[in-house]
Protein backbone atom coordinates (compact mmCIF):
# COMPACT_ATOMS: atom_id res chain seq x y z
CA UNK A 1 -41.62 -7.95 -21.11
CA UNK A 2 -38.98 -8.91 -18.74
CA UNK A 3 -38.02 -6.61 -15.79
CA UNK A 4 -35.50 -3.78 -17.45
CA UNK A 5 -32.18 -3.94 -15.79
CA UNK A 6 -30.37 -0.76 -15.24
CA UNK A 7 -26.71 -0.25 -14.33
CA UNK A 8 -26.03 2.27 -11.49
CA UNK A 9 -21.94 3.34 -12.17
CA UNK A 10 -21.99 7.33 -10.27
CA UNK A 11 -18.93 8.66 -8.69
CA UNK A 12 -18.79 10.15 -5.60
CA UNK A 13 -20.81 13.60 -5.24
CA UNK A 14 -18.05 15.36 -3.16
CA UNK A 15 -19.28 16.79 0.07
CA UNK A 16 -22.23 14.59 -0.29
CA UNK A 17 -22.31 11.01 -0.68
CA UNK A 18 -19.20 8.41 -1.54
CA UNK A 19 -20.05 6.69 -4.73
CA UNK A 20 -21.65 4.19 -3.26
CA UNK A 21 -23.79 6.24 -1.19
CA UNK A 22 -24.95 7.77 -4.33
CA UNK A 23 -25.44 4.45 -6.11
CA UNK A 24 -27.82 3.67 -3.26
CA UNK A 25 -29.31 7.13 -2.99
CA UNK A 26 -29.82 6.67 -7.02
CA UNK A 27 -31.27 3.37 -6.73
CA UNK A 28 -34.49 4.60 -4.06
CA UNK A 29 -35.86 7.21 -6.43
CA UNK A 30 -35.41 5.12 -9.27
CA UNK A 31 -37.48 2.08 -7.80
CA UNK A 32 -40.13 4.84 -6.49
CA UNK A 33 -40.48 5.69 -10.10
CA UNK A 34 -40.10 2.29 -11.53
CA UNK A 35 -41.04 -0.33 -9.60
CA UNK A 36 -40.31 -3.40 -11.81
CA UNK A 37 -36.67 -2.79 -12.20
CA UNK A 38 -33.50 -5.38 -11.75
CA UNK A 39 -30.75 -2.70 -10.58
CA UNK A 40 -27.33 -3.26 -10.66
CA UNK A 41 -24.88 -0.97 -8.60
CA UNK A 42 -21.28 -0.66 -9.31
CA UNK A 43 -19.64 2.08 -7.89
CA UNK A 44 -17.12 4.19 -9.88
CA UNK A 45 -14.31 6.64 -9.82
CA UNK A 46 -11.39 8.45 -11.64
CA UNK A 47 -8.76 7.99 -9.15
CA UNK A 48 -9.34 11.22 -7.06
CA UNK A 49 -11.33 11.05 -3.31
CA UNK A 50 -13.72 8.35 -3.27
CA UNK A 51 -11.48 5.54 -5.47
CA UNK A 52 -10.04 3.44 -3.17
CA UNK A 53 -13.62 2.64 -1.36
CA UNK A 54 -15.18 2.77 -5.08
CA UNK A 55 -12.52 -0.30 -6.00
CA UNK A 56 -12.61 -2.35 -2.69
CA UNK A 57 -16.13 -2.24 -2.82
CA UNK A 58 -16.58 -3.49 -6.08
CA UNK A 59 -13.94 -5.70 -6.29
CA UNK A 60 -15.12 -7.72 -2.65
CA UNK A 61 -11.35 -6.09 -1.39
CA UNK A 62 -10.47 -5.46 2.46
CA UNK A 63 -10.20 -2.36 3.97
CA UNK A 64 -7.64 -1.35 6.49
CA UNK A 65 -6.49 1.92 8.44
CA UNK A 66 -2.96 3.29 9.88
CA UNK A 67 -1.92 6.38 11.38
CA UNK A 68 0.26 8.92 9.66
CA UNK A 69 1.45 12.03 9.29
CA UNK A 70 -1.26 14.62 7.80
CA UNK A 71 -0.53 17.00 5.49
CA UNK A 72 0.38 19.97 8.49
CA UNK A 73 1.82 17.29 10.67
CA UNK A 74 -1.24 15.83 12.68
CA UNK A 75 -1.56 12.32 13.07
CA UNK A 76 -4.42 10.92 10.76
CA UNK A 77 -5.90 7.92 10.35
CA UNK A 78 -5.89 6.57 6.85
CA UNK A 79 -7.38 3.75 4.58
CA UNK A 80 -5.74 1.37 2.14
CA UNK A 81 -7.40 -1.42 0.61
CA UNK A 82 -6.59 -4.91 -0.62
CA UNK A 83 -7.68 -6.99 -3.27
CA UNK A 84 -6.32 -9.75 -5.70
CA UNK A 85 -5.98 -12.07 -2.31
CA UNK A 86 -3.70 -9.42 -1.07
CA UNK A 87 -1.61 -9.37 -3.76
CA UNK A 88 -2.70 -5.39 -4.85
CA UNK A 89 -3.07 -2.40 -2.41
CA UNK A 90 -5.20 0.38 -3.23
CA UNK A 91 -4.35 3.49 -1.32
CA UNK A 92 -5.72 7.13 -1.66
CA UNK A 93 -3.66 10.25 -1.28
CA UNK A 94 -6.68 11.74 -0.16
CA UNK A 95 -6.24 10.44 2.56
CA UNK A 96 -3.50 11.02 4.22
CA UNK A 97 -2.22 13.95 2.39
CA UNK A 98 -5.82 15.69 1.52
CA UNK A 99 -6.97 19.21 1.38
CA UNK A 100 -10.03 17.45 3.16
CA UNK A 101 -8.43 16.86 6.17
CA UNK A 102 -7.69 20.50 7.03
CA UNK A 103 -10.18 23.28 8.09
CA UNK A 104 -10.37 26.50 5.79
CA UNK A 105 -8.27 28.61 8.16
CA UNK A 106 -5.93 25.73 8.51
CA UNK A 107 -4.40 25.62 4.74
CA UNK A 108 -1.37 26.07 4.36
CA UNK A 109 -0.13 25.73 0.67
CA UNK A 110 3.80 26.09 1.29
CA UNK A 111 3.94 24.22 4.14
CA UNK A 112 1.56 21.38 3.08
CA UNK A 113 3.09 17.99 2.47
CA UNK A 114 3.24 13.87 1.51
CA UNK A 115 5.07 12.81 4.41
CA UNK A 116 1.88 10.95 5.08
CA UNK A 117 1.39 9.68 1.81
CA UNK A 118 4.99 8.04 1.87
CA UNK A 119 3.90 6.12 5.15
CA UNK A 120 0.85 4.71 3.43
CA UNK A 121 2.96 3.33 0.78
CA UNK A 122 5.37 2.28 3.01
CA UNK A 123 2.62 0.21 5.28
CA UNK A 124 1.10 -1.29 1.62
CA UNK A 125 5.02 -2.54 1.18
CA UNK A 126 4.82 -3.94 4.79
CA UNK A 127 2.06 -6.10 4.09
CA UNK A 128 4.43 -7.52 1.36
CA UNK A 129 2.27 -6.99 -1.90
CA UNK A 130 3.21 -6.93 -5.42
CA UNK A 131 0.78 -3.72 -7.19
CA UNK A 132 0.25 -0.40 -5.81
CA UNK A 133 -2.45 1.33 -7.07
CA UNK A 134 -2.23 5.20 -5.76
CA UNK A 135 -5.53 7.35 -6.33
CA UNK A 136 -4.51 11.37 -6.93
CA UNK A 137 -6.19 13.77 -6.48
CA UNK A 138 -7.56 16.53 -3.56
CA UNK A 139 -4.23 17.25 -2.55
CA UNK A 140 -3.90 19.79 0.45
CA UNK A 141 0.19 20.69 -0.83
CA UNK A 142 2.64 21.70 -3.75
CA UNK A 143 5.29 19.53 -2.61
CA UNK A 144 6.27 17.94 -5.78
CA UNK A 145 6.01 14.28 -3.77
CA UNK A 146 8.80 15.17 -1.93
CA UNK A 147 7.15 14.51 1.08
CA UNK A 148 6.55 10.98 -0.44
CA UNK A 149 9.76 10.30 -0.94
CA UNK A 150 11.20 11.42 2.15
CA UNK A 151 9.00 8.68 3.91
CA UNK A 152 10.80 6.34 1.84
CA UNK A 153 14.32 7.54 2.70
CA UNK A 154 15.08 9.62 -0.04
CA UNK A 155 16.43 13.26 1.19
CA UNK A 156 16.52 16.78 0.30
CA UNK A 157 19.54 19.21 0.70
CA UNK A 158 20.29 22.86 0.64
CA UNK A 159 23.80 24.18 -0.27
CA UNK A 160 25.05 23.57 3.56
CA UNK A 161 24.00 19.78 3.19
CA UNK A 162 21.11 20.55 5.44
CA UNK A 163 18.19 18.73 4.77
CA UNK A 164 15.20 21.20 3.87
CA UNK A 165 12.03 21.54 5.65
CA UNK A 166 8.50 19.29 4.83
CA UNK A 167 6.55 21.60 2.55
CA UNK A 168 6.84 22.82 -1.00
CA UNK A 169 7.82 26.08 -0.11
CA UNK A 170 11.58 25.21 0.78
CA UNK A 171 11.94 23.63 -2.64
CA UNK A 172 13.92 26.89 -4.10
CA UNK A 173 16.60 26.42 -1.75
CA UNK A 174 17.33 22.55 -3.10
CA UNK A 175 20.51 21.37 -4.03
CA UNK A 176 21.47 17.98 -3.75
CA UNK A 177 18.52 14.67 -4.19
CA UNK A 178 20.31 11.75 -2.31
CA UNK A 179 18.42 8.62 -2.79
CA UNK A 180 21.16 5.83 -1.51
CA UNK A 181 18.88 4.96 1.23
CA UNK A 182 15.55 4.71 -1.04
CA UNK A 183 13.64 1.71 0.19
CA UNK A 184 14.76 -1.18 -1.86
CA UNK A 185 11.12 -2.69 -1.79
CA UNK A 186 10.18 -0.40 -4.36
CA UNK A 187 12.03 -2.19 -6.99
CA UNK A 188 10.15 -4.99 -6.37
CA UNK A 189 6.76 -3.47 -6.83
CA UNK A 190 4.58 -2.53 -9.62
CA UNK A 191 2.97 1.27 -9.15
CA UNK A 192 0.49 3.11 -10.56
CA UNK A 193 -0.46 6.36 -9.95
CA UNK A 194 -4.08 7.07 -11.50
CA UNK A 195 -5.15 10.84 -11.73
CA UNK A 196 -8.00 12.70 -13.63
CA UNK A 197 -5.75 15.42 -15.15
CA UNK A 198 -3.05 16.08 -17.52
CA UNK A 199 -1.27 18.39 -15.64
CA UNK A 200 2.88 19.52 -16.21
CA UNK A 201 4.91 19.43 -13.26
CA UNK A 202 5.55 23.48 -13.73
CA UNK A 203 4.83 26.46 -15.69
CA UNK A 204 2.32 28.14 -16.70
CA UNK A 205 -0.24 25.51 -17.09
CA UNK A 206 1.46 23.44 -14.13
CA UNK A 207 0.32 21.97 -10.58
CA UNK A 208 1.25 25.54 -8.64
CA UNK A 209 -0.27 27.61 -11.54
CA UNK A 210 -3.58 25.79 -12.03
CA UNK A 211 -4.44 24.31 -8.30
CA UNK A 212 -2.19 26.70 -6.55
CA UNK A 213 -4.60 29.34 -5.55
CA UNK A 214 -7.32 26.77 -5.08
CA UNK A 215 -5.04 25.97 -1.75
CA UNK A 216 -4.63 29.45 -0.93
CA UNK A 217 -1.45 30.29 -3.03
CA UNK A 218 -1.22 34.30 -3.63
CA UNK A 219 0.39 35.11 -6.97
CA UNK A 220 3.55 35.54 -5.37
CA UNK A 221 2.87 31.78 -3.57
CA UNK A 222 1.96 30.68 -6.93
CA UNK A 223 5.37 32.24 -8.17
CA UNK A 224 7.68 30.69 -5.37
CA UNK A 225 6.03 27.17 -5.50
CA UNK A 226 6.60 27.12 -9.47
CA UNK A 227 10.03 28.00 -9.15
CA UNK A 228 10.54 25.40 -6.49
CA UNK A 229 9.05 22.71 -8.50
CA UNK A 230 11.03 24.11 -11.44
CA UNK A 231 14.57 23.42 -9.52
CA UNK A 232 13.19 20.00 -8.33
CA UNK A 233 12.46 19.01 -12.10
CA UNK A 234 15.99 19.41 -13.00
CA UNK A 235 17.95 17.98 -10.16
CA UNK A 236 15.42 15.09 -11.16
CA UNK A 237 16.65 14.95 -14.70
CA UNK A 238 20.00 15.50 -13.39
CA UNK A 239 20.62 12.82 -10.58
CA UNK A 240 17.55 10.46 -11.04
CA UNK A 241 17.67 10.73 -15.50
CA UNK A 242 14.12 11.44 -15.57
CA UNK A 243 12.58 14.33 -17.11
CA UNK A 244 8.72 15.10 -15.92
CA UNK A 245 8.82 18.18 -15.50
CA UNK A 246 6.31 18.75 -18.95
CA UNK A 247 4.88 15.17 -18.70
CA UNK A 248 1.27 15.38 -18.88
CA UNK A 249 -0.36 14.31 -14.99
CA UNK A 250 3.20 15.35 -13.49
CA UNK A 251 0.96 17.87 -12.20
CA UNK A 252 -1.49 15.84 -10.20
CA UNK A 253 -2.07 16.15 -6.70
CA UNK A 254 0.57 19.32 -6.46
CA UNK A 255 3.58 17.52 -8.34
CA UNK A 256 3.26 14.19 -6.24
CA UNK A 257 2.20 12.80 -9.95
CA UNK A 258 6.02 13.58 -11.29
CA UNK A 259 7.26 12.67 -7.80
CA UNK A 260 6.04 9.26 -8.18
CA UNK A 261 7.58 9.02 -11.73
CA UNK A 262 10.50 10.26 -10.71
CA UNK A 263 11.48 8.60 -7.75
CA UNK A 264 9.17 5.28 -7.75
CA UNK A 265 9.56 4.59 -11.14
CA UNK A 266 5.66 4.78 -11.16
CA UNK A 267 3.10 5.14 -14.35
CA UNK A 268 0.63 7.60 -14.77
CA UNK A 269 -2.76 6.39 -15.87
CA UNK A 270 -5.55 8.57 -16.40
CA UNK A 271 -7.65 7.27 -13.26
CA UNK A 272 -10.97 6.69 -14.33
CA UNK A 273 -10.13 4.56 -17.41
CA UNK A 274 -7.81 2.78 -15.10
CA UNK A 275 -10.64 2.11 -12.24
CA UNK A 276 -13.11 0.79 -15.19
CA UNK A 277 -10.37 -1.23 -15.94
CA UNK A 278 -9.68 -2.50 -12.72
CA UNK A 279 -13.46 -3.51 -11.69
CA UNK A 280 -13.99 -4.83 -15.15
CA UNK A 281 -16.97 -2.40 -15.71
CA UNK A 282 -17.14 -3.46 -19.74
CA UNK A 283 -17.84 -7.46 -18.34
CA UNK A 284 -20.34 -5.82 -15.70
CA UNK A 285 -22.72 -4.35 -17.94
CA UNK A 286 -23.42 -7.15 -20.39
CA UNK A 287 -26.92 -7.45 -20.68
CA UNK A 288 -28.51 -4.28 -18.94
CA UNK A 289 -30.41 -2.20 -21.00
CA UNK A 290 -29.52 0.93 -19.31
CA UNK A 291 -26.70 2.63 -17.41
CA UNK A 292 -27.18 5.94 -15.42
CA UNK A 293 -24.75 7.34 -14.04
CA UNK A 294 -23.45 10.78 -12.18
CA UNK A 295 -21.54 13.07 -10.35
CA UNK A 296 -21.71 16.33 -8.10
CA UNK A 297 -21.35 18.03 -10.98
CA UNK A 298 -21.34 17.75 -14.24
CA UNK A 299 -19.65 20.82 -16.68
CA UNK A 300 -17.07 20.91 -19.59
CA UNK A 301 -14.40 19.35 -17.10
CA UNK A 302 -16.60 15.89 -17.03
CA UNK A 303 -15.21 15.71 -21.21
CA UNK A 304 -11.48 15.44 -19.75
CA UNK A 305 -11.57 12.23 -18.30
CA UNK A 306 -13.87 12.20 -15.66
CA UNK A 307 -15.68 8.80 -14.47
CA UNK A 308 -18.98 10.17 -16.15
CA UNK A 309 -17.32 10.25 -19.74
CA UNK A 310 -15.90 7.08 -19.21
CA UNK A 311 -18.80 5.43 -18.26
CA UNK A 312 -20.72 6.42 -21.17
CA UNK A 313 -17.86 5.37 -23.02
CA UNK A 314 -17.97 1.95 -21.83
CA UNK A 315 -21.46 1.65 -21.99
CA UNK A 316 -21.63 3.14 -25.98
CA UNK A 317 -18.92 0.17 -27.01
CA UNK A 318 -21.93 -1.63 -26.26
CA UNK A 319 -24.79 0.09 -27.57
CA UNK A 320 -26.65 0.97 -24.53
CA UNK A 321 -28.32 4.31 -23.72
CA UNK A 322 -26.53 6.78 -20.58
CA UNK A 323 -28.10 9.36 -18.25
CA UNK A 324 -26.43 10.90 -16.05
CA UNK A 325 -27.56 13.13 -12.70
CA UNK A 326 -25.30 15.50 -10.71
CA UNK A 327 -25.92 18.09 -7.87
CA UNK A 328 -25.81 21.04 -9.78
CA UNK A 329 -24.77 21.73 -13.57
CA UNK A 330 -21.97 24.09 -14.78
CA UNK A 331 -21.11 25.81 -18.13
CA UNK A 332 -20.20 23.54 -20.80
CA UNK A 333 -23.27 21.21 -19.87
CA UNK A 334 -24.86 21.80 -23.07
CA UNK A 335 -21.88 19.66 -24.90
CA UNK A 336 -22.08 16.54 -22.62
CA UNK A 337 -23.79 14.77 -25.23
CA UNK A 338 -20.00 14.75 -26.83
CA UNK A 339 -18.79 12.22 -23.98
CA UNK A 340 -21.62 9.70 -24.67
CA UNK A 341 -24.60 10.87 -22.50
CA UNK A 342 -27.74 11.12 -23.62
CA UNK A 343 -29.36 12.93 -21.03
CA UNK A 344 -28.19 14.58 -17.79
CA UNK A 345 -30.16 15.52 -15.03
CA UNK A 346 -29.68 18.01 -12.26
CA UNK A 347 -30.70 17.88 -8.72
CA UNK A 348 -30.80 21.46 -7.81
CA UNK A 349 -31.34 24.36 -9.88
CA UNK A 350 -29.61 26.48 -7.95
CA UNK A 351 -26.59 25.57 -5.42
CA UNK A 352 -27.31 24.66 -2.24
CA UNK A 353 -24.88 26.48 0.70
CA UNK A 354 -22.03 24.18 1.44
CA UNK A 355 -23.41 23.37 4.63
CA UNK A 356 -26.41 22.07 3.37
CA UNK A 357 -25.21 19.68 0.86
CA UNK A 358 -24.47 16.96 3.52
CA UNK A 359 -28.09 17.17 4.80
CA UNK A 360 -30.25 17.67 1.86
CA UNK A 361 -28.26 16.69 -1.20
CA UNK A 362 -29.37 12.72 -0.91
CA UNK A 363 -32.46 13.17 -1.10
CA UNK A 364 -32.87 15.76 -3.98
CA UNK A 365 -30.78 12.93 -5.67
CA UNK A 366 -33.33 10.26 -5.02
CA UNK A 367 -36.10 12.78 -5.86
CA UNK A 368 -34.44 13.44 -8.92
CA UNK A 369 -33.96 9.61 -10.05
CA UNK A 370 -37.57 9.03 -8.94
CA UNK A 371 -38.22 11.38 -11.73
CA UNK A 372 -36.46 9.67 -14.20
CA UNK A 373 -37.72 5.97 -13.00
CA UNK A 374 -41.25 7.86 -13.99
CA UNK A 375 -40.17 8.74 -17.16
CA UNK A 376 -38.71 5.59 -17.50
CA UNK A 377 -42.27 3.72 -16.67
CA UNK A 378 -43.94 6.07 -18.98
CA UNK A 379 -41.75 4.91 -22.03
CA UNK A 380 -41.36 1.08 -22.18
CA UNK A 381 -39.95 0.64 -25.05
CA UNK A 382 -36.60 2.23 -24.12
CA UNK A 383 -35.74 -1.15 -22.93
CA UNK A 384 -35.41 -3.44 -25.70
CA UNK A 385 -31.28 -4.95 -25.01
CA UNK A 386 -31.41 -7.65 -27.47
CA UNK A 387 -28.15 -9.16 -25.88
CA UNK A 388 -30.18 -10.13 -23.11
């Protein structure tokens, strides 16, 4: 029998390892398990933290940095990639706008903003490309993407004409969108925002309801935000003609999904179908006879859209068998098998303390693909890909 070839297609475990990390991380316990083995490692995402070095990896891109403006105002240095001979940038939210960048004690949901994001967009249109590709997702604000936008020269006025502050907590005070001095490079350019939930703009099930107090909303945050992206939802109806204020992913990344929309003319693709897309993951795995792949964790969340689901997706369309591993397993686990996977395994039966993750999640990753690789080796006959 020939050497079995196995497909390794995790996402990022967040906190932990980037996707590729954990491809690699993966790939060591799985070869100390199963020595005779042809791997193949294709990093993944769903177009939240982790995509745009998951794309430019796998799709032999370029990576470049510029400073911005973080999400409270400090300067940060973030990454875009390029691919398609320069012709697409990818660029992450994440980072320059990201929840990530700020310390616990530093959050601040209604004063949290895109500016940053804007100026990453704005340095992709500087390097004169055609596609942006825009990952959402770990958002530190509830801005709406007006933050965005203002880096682009749109602005945002209160009954005096004044233009309001950065932050989505101003947004209740808005009365007038002027975007005359929009940048007129956006016309030219396809974008595509690609996010991992089907979020509203506002309401009850909408970005400051749902992710709000994950940022360190208080009800009566929550409250204020959703009114303010409530009166931003209308003036864009109003002035712009689009209505996304119930649109599903308008949500994403605090409202910088309908932002997009609205102002950049953008689409919304659910990010992980997009990114498999993208790096032609179908084409990749012809002719393995296995695909495992993974996440930090794996619950009733990885159904809706997350890269695990849509690897096993991929990989049923052509018949082959899925495991996946994460860190730690939460409840609706038990109906993973609905997504495609036909086994999951878990790193860590209980969860480690956040500080530890960084240190010792790796290797109880390895450790726990070494244990499948010797399952694997004890059951041979698993690998029988005819299309080989």
């Amino acid at each position: 029998m020939t050497d079995p070839v196995i497909a390794i297609v995790p996402d990022g475990f967040k906190g932990c390892m980037s996707s590729f990390e954990a491809a690699r991380a993966i790939e060591s316990g799985l070869r100390q398990g199963l020595p005779k083995v042809t791997t193949r490692i294709i990093p993944m995402a769903d177009g939240g933290e982790g995509t745009v070095d998951a794309m430019v990896t796998a799709m032999s891109g370029t990576r470049h940095t510029v400073r911005v403006c973080g999400p409270l105002g400090q300067s940060v240095e973030a990454m875009f990639g390029l691919v398609d001979h320069g012709h697409t940038a990818l660029l992450e939210m994440a980072s320059a706008s990201g929840i990530a960048l700020l310390a616990p004690g530093e959050r601040d949901c209604m004063g949290a903003h895109t500016l940053g994001t804007g100026e990453l967009i704005r340095a992709a249109l500087d390097r004169g490309v055609k596609k942006i590709i825009l990952g959402l997702g770990g958002s530190a604000s509830t801005d709406g993407g007006t933050g965005m936008a203002r880096a682009l020269g749109v602005r945002f006025l209160d009954h005096q004409g004044n233009e309001l502050p950065l932050g989505g907590g101003g947004l209740t005070r808005l009365h007038e969108i002027d975007v005359s001095h929009l940048d007129p490079r956006i016309k030219e350019v396809a974008i595509i925002a690609a996010c991992d939930v089907t979020t509203p703009l506002c309401g009850p099930m909408g970005a400051a309801s749902i992710f709000g107090p994950q940022k360190g909303a208080t009800p009566a945050m929550v409250a204020a935000l959703d009114q303010g992206l409530d009166q931003l939802s209308r003036l864009m109806a109003q002035r712009l003609g689009r209505a996304v204020a119930h649109l599903p992913g308008a949500g994403a990344a605090g409202g910088l999904g309908g932002g997009l929309v609205a102002f950049l003319g953008a689409q919304l693709q659910p990010g992980a179908a997009m990114v498999a897309e993208t790096i032609r993951l179908r084409q990749r795995l012809a002719g393995v006879d296995l695909v495992i792949t993974g996440e930090g964790r794996l619950d009733g969340q990885t159904l809706a859209g997350k890269a695990p689901a849509q690897v096993a997706r991929v990989a049923k369309s052509l018949g082959l068998p899925v495991i996946a591993i994460c860190g730690i397993a939460g409840p609706g686990v038990e109906h993973i098998h609905q997504a495609g996977i036909d086994a999951w395994f878990v790193g860590s039966s209980t969860p480690l303390a956040p500080e530890d993750i960084p240190r010792l999640g790796p290797a109880m990753i390895t450790t726990c693909a070494r244990r499948i690789g010797l399952l694997l080796n004890a059951l041979p006959s698993v690998f029988k890909n005819e299309t080989r």
